[in-house]
N, C-alpha and C. Protein backbone atom coordinates (compact mmCIF):
# COMPACT_ATOMS: atom_id res chain seq x y z
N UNK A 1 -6.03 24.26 -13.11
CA UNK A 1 -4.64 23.94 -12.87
C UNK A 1 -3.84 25.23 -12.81
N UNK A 2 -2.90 25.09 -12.60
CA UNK A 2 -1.97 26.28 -11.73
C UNK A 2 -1.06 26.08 -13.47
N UNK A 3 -0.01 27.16 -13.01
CA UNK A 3 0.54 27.54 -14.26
C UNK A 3 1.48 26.66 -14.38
N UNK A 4 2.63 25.85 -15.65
CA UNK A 4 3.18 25.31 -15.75
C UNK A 4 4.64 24.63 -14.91
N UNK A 5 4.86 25.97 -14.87
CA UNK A 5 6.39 26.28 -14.37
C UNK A 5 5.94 25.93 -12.43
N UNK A 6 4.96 26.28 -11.75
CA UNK A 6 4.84 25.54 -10.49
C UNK A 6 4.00 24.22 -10.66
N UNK A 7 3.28 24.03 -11.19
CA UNK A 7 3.16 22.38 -11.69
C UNK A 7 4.29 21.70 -11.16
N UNK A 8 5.16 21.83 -12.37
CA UNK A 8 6.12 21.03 -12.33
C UNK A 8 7.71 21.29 -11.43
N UNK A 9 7.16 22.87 -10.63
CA UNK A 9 8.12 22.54 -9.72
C UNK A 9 7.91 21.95 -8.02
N UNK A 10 6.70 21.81 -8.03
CA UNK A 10 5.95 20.63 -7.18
C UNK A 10 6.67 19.19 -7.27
N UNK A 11 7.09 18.98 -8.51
CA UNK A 11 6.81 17.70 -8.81
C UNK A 11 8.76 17.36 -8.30
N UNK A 12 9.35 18.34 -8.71
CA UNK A 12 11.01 18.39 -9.24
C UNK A 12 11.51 18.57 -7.76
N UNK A 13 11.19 17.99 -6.60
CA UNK A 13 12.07 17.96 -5.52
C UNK A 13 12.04 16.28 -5.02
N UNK A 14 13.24 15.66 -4.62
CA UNK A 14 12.77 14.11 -4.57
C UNK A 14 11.92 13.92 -3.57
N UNK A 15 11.50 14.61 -1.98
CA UNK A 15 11.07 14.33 -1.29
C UNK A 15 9.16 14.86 -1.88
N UNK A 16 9.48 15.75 -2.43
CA UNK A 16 7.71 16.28 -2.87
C UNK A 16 7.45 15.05 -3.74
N UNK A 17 8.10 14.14 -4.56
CA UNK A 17 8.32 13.37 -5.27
C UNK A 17 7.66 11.92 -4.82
N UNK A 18 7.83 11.89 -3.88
CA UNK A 18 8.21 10.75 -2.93
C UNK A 18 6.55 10.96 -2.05
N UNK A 19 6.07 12.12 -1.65
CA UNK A 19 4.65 12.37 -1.10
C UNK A 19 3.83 12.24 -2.61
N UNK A 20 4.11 12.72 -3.34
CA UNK A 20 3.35 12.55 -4.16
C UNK A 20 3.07 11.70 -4.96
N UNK A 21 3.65 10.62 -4.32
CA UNK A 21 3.42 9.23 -4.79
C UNK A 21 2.76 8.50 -3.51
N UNK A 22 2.71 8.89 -2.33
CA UNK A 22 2.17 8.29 -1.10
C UNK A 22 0.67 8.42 -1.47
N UNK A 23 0.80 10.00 -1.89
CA UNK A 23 -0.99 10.12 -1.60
C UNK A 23 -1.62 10.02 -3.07
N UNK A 24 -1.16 9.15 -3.84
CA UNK A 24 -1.88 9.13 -4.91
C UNK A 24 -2.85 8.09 -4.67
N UNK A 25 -2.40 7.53 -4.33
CA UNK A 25 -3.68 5.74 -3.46
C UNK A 25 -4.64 5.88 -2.39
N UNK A 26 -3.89 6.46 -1.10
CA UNK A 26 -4.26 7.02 -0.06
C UNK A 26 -4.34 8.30 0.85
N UNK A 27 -5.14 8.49 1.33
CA UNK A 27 -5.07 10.03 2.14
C UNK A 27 -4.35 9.84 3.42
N UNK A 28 -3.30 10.68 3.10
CA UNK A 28 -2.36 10.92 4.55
C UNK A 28 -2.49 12.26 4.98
N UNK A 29 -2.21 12.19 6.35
CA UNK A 29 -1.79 13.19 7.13
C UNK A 29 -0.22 13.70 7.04
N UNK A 30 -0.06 14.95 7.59
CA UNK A 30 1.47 15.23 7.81
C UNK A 30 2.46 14.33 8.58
N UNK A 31 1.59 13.92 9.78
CA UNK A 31 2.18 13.50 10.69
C UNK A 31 2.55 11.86 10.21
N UNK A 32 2.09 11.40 9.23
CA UNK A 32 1.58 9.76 8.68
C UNK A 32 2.74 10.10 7.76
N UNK A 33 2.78 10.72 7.16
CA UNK A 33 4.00 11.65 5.67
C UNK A 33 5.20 11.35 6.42
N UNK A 34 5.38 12.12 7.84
CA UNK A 34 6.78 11.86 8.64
C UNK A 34 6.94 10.95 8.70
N UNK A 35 6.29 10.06 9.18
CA UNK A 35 6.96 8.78 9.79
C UNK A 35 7.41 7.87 8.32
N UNK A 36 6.17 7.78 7.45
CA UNK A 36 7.09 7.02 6.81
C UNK A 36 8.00 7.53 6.26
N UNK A 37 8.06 8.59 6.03
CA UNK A 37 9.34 9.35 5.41
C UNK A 37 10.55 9.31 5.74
N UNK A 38 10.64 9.67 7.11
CA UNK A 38 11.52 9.49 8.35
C UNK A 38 11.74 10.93 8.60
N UNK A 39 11.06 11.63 8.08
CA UNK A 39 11.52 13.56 8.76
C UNK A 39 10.44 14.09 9.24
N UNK A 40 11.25 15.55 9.85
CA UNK A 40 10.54 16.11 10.57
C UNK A 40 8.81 16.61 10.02
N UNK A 41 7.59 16.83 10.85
CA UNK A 41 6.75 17.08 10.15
C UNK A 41 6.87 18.38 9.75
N UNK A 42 7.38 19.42 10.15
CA UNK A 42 7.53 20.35 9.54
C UNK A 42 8.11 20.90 8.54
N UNK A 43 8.78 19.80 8.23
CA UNK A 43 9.67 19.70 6.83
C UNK A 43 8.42 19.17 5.56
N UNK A 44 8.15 18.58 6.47
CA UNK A 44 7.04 17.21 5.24
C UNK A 44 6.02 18.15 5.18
N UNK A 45 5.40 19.29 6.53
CA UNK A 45 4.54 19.91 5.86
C UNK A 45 4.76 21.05 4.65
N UNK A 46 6.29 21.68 4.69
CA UNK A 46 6.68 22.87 3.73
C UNK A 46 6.58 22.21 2.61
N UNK A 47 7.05 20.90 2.44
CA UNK A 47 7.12 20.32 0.98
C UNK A 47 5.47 20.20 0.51
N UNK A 48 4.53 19.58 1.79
CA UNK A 48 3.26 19.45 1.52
C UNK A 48 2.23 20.68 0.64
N UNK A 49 2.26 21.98 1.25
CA UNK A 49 2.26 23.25 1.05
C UNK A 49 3.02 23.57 -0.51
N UNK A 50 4.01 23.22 -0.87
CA UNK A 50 3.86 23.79 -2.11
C UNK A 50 3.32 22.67 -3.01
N UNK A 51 3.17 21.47 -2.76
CA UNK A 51 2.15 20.22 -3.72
C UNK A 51 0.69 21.19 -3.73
N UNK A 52 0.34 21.23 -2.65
CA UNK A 52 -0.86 22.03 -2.42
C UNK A 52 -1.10 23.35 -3.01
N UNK A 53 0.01 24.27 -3.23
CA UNK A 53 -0.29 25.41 -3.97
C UNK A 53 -0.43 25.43 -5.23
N UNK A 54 0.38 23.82 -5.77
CA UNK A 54 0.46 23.54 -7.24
C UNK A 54 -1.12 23.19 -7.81
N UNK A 55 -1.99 23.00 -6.82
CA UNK A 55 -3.12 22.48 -7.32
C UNK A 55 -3.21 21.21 -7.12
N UNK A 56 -2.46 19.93 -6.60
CA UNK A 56 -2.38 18.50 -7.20
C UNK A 56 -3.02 18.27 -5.65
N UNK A 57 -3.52 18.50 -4.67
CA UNK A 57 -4.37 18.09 -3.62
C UNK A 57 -5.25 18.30 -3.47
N UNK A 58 -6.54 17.26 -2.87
CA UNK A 58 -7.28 17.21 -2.33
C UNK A 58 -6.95 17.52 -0.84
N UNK A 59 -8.04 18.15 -0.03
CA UNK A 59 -7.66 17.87 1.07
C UNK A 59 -9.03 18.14 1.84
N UNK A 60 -8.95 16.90 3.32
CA UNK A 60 -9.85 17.08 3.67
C UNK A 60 -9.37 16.89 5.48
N UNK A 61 -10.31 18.11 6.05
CA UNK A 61 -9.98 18.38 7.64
C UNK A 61 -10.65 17.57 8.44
N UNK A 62 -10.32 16.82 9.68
CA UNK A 62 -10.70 15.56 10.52
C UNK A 62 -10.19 16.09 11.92
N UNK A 63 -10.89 16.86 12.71
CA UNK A 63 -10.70 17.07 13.98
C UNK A 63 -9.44 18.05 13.74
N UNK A 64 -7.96 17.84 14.54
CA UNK A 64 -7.40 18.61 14.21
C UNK A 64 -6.06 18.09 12.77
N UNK A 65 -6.33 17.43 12.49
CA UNK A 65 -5.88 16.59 11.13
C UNK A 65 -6.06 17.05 9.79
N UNK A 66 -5.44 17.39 8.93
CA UNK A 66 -5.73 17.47 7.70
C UNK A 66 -5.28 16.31 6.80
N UNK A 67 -5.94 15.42 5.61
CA UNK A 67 -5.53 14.53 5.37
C UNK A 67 -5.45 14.78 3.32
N UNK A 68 -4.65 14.57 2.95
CA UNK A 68 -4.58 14.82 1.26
C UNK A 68 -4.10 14.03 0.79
N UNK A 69 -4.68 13.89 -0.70
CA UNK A 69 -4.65 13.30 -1.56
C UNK A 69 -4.73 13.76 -2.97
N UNK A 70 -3.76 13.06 -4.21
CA UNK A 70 -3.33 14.02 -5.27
C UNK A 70 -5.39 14.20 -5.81
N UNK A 71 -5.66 15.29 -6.87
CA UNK A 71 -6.47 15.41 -6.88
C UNK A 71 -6.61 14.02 -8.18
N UNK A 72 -8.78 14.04 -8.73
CA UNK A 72 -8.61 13.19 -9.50
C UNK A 72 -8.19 13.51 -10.64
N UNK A 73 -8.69 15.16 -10.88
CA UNK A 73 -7.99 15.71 -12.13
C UNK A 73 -6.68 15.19 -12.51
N UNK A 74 -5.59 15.16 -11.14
CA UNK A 74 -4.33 15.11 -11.77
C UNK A 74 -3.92 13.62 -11.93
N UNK A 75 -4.36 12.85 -11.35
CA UNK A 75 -3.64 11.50 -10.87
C UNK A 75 -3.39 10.86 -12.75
N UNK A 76 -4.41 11.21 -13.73
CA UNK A 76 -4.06 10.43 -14.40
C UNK A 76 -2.59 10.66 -14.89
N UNK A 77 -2.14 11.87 -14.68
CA UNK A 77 -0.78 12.44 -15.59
C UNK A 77 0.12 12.09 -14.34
N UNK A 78 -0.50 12.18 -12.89
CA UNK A 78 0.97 11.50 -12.69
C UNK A 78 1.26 10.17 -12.59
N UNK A 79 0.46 9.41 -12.23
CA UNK A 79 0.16 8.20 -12.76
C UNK A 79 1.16 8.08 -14.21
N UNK A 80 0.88 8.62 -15.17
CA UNK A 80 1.85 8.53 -16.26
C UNK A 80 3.12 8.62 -16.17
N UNK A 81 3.54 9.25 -15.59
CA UNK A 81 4.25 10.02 -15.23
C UNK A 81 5.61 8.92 -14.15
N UNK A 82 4.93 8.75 -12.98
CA UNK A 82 5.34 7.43 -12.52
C UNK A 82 5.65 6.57 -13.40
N UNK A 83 4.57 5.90 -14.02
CA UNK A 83 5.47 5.04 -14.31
C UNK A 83 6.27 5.23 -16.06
N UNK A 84 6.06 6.15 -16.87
CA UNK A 84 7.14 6.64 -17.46
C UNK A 84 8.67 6.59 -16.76
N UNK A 85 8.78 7.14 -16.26
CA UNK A 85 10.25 7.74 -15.71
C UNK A 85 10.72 6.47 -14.42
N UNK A 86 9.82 5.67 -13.81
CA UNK A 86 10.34 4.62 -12.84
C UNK A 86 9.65 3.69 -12.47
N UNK A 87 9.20 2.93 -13.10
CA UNK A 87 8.03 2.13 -13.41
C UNK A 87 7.08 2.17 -11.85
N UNK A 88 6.80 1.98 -11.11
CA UNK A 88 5.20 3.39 -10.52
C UNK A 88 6.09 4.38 -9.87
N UNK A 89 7.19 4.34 -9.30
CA UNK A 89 7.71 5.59 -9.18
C UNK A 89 7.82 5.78 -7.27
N UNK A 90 7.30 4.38 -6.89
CA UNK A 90 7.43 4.37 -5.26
C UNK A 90 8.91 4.15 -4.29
N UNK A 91 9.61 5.67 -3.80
CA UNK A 91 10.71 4.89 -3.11
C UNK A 91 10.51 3.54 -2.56
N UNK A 92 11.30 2.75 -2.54
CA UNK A 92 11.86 1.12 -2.15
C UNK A 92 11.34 1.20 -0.52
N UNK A 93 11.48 1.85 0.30
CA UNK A 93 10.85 1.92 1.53
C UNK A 93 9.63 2.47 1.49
N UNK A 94 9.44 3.84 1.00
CA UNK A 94 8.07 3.79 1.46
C UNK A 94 7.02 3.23 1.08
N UNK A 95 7.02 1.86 0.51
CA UNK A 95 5.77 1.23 -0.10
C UNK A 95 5.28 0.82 2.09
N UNK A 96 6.89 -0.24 1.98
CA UNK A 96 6.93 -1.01 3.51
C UNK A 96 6.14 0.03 4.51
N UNK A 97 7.20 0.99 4.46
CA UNK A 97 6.75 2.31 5.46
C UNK A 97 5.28 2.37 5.84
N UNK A 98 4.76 2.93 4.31
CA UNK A 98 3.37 3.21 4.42
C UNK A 98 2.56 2.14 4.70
N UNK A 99 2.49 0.77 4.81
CA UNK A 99 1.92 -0.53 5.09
C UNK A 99 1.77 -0.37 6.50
N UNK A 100 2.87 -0.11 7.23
CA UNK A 100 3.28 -0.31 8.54
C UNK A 100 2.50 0.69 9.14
N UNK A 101 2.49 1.84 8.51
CA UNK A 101 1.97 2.78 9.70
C UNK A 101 0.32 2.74 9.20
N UNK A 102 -0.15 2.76 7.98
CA UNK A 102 -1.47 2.65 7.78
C UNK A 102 -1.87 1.45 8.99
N UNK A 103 -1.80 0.44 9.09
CA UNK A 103 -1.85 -0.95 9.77
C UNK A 103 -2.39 0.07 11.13
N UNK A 104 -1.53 0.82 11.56
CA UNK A 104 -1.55 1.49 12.69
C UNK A 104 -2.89 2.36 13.03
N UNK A 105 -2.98 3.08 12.45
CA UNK A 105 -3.79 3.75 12.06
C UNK A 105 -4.91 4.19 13.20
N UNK A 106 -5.41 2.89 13.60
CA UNK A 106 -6.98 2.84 14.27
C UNK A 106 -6.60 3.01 15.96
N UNK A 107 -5.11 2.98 15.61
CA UNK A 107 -4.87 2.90 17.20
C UNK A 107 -3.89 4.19 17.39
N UNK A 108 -3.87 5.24 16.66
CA UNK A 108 -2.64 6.26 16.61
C UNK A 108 -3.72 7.72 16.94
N UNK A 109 -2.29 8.71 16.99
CA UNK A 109 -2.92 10.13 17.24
C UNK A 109 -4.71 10.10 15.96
N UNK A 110 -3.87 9.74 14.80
CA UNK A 110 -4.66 10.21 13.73
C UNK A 110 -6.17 9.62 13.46
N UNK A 111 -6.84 10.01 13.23
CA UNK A 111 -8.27 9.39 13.39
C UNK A 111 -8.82 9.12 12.21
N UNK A 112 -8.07 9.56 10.98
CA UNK A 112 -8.12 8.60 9.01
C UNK A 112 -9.27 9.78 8.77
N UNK A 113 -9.28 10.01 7.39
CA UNK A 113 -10.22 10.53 6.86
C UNK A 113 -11.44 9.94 6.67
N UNK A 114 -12.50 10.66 6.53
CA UNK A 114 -14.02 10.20 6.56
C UNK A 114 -14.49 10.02 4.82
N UNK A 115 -14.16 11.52 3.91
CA UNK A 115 -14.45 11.43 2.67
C UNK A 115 -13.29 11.04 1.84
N UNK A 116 -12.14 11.17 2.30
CA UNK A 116 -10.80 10.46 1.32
C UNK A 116 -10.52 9.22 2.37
N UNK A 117 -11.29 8.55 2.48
CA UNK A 117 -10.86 7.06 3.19
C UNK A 117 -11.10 6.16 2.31
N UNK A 118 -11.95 6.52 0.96
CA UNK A 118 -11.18 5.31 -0.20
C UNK A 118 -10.28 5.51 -0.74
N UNK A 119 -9.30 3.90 -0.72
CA UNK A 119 -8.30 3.58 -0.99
C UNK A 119 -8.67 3.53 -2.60
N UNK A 120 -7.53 4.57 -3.68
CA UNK A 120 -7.68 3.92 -4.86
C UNK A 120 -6.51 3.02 -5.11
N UNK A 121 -7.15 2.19 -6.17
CA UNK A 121 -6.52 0.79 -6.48
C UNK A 121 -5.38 1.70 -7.81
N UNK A 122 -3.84 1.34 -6.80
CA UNK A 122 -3.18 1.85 -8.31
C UNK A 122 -3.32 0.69 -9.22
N UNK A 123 -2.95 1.40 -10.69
CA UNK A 123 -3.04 0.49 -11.63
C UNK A 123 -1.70 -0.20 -12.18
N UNK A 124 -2.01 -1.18 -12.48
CA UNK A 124 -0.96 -2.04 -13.04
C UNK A 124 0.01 -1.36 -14.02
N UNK A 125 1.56 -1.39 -13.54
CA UNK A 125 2.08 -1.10 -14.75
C UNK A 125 2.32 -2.03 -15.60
N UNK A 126 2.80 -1.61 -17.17
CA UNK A 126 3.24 -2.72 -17.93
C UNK A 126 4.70 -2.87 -18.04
């Protein structure tokens, strides 16, 4: 793990906030990040890039695609973490968002990951 102070300033922007709750279940792309997000990908990738420097991604390359996901090391703390502070911690749209465009998926630019194409099952909060 990376040192404290970028840990957690990964975590302390709402939109890094907001990815890092997308890809705790599933592996997205940048371009999958935009849409449901609603911004530019080059925005979604700068925010992506420092999640990634923090240590909290997996990531795995698919043609010209890169697709990530929080690592397993970390998920349990943010997992906590979520739902501490907002019970799981998913903006109100992007649960919908991400439904809609995953759905898409088989028929889009993106061609899904091969080794992060299991879906983990989040867990129940109480």
């Amino acid at each position: 793990m990376t040192n404290p102070v970028t840990f957690t300033r990964a975590l302390a922007d709402p939109t890094r906030w907001r990815i890092v709750r997308l890809v705790m279940d599933d592996a997205l792309c940048v371009c999958e990040l935009a849409d449901i997000l609603g911004m530019p990908q080059s925005s979604v990738s700068s925010h992506v890039q420092v999640i990634r420097k923090a240590g909290l991604l997996d990531s795995e390359k698919c043609e010209k695609w890169t697709y990530f996901r929080i690592t397993r090391q970390h998920l349990p703390l943010v997992r906590t973490i979520a739902k501490h502070f907002a019970g799981d911690g998913l903006h109100p749209e992007d649960r919908a968002n991400a439904a809609k465009r995953l759905s898409k998926r088989e028929n889009s630019c993106c061609p899904g990951p091969k080794q992060l194409a299991t879906r983990r099952k989040a867990k129940a909060t109480s």
